[in-house]
C-alpha atoms as a PDB file:
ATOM      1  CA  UNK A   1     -35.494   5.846   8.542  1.00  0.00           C
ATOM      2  CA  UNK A   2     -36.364   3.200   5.977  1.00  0.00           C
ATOM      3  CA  UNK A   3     -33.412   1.673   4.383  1.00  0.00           C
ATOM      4  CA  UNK A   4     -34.621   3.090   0.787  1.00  0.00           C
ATOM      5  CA  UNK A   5     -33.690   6.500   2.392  1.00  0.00           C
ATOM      6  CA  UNK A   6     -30.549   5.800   2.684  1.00  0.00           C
ATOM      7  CA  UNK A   7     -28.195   7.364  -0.461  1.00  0.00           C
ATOM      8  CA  UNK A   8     -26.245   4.864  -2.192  1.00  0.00           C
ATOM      9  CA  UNK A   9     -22.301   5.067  -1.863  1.00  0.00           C
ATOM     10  CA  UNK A  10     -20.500   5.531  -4.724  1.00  0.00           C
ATOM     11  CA  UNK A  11     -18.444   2.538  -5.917  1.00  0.00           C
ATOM     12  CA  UNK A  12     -14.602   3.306  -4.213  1.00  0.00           C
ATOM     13  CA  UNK A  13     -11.996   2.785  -7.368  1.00  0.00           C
ATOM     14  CA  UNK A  14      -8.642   1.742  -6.916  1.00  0.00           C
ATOM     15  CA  UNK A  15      -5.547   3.825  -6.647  1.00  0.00           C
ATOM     16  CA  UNK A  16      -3.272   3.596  -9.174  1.00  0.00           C
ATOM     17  CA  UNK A  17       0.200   1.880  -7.696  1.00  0.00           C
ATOM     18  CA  UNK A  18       2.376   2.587 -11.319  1.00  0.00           C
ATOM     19  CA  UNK A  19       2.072  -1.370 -11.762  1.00  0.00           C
ATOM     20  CA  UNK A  20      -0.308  -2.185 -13.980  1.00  0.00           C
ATOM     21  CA  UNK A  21       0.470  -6.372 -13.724  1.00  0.00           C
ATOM     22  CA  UNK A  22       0.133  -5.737 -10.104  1.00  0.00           C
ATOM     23  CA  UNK A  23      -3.308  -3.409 -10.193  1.00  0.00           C
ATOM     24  CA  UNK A  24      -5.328  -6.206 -12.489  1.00  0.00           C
ATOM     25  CA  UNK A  25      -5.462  -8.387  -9.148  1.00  0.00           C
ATOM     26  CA  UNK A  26      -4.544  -5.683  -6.004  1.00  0.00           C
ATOM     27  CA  UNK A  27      -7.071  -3.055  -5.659  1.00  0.00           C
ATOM     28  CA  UNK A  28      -5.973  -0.482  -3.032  1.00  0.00           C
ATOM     29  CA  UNK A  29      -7.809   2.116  -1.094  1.00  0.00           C
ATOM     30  CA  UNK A  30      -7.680   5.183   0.936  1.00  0.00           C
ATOM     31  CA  UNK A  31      -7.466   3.863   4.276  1.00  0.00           C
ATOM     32  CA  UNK A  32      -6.389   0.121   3.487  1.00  0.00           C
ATOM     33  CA  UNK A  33      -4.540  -1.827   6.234  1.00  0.00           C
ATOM     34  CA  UNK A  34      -2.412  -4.552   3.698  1.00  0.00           C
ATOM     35  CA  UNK A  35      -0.419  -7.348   5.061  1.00  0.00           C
ATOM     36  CA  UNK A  36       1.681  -8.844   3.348  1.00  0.00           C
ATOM     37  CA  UNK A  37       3.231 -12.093   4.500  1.00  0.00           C
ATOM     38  CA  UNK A  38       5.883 -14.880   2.979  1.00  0.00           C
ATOM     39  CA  UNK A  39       9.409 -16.052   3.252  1.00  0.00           C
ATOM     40  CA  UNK A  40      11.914 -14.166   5.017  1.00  0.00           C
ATOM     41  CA  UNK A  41      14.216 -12.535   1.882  1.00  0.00           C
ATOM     42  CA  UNK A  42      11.766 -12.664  -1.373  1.00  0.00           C
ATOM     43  CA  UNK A  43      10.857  -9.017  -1.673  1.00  0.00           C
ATOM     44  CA  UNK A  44       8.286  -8.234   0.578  1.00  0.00           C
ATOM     45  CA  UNK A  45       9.530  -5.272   1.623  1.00  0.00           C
ATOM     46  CA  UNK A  46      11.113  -4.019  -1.368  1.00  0.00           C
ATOM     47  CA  UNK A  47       7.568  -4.425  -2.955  1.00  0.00           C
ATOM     48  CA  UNK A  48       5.670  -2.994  -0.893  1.00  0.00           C
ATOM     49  CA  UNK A  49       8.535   0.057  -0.496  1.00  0.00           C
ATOM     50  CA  UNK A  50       7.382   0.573  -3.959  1.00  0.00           C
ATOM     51  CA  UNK A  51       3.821   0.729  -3.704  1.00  0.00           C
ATOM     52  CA  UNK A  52       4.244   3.239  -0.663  1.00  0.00           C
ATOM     53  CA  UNK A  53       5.954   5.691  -2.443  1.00  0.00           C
ATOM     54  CA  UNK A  54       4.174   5.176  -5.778  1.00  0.00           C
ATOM     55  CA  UNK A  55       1.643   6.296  -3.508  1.00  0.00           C
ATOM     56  CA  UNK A  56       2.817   9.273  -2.084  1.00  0.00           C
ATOM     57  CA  UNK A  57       4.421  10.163  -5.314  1.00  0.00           C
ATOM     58  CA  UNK A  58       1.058  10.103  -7.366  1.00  0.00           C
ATOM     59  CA  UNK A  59      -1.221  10.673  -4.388  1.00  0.00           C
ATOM     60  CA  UNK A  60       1.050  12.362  -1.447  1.00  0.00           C
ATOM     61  CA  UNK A  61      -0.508  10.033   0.978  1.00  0.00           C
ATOM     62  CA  UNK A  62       1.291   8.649   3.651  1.00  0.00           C
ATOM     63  CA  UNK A  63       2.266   5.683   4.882  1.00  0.00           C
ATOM     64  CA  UNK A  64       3.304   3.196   7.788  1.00  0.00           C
ATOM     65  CA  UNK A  65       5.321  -0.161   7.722  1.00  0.00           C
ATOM     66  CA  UNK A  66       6.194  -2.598  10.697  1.00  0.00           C
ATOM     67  CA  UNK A  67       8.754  -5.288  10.177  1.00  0.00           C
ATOM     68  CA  UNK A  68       9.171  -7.472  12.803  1.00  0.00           C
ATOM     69  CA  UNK A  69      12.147  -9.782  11.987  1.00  0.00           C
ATOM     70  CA  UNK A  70      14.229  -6.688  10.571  1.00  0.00           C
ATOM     71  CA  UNK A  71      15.765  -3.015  12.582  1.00  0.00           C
ATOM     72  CA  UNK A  72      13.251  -0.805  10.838  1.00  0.00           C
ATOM     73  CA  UNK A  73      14.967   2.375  11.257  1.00  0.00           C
ATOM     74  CA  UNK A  74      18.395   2.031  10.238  1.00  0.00           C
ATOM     75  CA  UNK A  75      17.289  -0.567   7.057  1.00  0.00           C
ATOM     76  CA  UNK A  76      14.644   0.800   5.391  1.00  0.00           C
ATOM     77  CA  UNK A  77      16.010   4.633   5.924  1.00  0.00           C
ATOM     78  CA  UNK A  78      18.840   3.279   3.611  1.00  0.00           C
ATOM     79  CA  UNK A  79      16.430   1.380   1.500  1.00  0.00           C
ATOM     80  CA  UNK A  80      14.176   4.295   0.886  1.00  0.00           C
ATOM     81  CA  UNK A  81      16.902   6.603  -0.460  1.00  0.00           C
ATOM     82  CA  UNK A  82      18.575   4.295  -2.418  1.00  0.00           C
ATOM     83  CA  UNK A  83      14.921   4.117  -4.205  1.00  0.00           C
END
């Protein structure tokens, strides 16, 4: 094959995460791996809680989350129904 032959992929647009501030910067994609990294208690979780299920909301698409420093289970399963 010459490398002419090969089709040209479309350009990939970002998925809309309901915040728009956020979106001007962030571009997310299907099949993204994001981490996101800071000081322990300023929202990383809660933030990215958000974005996950602004995504499955708009999108149903599915996500996973490790947090190291934190029990995952018990915290986020109250953190995600109290969103």
């Amino acid at each position: 094959y010459k490398l002419s032959q090969y089709p040209n992929r479309p350009t990939p647009q970002p998925l809309a995460i309901g915040m728009p501030s956020l979106e001007e910067f962030l571009g997310l994609y299907w099949g993204a791996v994001v981490v996101c990294t800071g000081i322990p208690g300023h929202g990383k979780t809660t933030l990215l809680g958000n974005v996950m299920g602004n995504l499955a909301e708009r999108y149903g698409a599915t996500s996973a989350i490790c947090s190291p420093e934190m029990p995952t289970v018990p915290r986020l399963r109250d953190r995600f129904r109290r969103m």
